[in-house]
C-alpha atoms as a PDB file:
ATOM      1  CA  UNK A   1     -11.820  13.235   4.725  1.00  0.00           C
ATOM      2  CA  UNK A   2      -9.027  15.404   3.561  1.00  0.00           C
ATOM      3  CA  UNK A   3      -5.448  15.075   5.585  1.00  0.00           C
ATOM      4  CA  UNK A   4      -2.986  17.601   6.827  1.00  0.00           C
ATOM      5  CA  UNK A   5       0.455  18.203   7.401  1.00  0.00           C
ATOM      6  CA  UNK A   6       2.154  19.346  10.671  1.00  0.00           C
ATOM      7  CA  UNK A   7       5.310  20.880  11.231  1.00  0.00           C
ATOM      8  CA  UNK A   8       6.520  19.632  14.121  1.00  0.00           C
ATOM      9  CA  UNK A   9      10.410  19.911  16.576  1.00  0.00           C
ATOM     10  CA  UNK A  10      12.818  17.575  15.229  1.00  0.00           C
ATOM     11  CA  UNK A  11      14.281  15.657  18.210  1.00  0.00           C
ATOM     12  CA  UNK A  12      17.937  16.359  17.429  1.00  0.00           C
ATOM     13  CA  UNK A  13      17.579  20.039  16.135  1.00  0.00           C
ATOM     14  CA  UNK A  14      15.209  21.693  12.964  1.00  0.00           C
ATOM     15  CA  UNK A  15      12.266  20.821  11.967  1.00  0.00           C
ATOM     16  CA  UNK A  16      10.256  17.720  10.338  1.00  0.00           C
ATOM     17  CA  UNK A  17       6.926  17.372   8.415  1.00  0.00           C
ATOM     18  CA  UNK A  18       4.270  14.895   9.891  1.00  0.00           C
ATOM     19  CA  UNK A  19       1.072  13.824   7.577  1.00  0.00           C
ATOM     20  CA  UNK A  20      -1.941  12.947   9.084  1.00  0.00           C
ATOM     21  CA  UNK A  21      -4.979  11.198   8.075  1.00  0.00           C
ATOM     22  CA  UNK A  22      -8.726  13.114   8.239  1.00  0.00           C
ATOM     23  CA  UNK A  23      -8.777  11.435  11.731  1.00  0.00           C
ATOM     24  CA  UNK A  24      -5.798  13.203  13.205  1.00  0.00           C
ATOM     25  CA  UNK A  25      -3.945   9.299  12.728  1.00  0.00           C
ATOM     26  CA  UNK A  26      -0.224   9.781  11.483  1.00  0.00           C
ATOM     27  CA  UNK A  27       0.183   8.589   7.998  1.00  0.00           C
ATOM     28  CA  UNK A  28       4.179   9.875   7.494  1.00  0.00           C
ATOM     29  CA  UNK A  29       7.193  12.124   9.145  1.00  0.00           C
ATOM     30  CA  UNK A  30       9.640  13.122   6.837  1.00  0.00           C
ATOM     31  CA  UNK A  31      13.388  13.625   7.043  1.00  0.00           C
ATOM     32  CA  UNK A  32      14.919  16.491   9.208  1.00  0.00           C
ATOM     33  CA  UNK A  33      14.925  19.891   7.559  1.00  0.00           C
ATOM     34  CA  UNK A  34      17.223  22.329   8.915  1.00  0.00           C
ATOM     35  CA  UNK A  35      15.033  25.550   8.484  1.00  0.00           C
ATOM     36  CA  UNK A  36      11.215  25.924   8.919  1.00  0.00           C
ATOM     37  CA  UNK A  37      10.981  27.434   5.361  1.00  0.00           C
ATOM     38  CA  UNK A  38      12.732  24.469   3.822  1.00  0.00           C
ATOM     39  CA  UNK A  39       9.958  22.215   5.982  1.00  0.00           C
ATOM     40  CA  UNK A  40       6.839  24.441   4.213  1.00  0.00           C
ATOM     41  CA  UNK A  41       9.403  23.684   0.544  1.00  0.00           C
ATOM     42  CA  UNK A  42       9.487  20.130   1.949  1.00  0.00           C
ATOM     43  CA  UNK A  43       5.184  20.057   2.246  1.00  0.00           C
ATOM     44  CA  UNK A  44       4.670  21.631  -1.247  1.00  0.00           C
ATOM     45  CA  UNK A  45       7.530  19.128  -2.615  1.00  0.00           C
ATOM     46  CA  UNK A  46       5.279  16.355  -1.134  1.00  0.00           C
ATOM     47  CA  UNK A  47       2.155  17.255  -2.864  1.00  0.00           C
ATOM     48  CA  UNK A  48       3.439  17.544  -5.853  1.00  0.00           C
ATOM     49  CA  UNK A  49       4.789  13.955  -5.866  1.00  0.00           C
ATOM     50  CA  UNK A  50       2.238  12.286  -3.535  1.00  0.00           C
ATOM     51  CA  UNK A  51      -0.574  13.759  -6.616  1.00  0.00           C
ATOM     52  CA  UNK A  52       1.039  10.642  -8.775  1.00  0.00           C
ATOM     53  CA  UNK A  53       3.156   8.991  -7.129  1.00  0.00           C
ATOM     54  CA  UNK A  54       3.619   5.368  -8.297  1.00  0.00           C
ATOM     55  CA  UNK A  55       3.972   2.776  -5.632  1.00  0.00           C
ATOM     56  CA  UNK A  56       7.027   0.952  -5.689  1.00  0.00           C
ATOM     57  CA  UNK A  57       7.079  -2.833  -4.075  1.00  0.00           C
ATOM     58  CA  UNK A  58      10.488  -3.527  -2.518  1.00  0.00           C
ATOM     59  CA  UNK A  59       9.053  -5.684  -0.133  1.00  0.00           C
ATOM     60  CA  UNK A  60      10.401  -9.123   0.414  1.00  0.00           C
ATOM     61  CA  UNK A  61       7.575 -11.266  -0.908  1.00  0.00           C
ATOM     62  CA  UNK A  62       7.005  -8.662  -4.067  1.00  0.00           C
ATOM     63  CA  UNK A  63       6.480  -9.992  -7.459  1.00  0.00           C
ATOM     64  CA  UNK A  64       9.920  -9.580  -9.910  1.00  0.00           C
ATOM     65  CA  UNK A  65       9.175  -8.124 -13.746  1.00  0.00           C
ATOM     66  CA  UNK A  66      11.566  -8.538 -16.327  1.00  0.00           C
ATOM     67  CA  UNK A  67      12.851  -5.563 -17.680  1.00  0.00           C
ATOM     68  CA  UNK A  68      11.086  -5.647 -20.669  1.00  0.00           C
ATOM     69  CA  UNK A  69       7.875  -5.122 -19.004  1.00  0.00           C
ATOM     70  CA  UNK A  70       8.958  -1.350 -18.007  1.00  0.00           C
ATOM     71  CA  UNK A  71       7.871   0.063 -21.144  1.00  0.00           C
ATOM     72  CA  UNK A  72       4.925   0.050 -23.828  1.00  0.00           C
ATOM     73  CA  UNK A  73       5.042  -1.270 -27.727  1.00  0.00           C
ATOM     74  CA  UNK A  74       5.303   1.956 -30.296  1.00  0.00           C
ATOM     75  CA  UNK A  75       1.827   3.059 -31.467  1.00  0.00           C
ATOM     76  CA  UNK A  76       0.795   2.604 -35.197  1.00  0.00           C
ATOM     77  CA  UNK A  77       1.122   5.587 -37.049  1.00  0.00           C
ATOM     78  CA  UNK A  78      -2.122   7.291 -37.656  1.00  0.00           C
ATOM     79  CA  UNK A  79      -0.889   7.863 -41.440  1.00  0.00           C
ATOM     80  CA  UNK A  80       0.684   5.848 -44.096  1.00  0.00           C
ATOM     81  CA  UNK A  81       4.115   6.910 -44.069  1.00  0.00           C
ATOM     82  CA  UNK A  82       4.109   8.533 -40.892  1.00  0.00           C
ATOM     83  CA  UNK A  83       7.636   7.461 -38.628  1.00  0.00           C
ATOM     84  CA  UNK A  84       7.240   5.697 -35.441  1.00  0.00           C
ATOM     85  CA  UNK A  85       7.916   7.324 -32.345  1.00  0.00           C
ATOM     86  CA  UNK A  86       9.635   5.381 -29.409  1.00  0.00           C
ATOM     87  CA  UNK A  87       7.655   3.955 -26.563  1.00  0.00           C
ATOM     88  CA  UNK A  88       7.442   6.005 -23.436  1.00  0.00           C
ATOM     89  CA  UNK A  89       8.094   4.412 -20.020  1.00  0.00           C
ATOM     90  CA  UNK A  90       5.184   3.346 -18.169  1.00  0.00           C
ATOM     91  CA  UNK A  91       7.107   4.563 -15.155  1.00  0.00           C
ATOM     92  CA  UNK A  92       9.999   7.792 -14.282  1.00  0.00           C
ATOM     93  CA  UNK A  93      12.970   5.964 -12.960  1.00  0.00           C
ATOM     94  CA  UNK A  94      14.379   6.940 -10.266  1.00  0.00           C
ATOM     95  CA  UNK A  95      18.002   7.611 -10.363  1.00  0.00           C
ATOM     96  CA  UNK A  96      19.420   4.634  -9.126  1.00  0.00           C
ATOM     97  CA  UNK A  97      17.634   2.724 -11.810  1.00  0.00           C
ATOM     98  CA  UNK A  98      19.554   4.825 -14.553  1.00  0.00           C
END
């Protein structure tokens, strides 16, 4: 059952985004946006991210990697001869982890 976004009256002025599950059962409301059209920029912002979206555990209880963990050996080279190319993360950062 597909979900659906509302745009709903934020309490203290504009507007805010509320996802909702195939049952009508709220899922998410987003953060204040100060025009309706930058809500609709907010929704299309959303899907784009939600689509894949890691899931990040900052719970208390969640289990700690070390850093080396955050990113893959180097692949042989298909060739003899051929360079290595550096691993890619396994993961965007976000900013703060820069």
């Amino acid at each position: 059952m597909a979900g659906y976004f509302e745009l709903v009256d934020a309490p203290d002025g504009g507007y805010r985004i509320r996802l909702l599950d195939g049952s009508g059962a709220l899922m998410a409301v987003s953060v204040t946006f100060p025009t309706k059209r930058a809500a609709v920029a907010g929704v299309a912002r959303a899907r784009e991210i939600a689509g894949m979206g890691l899931v990040r555990d900052h719970c208390k209880d969640a289990v700690k990697r070390p850093a080396d963990h955050h990113t893959k050996p180097a692949r042989k080279a298909a060739t003899a001869g051929a360079s290595r190319m550096p691993a890619a993360p396994t993961h965007p950062r976000s900013p703060a982890e820069h």
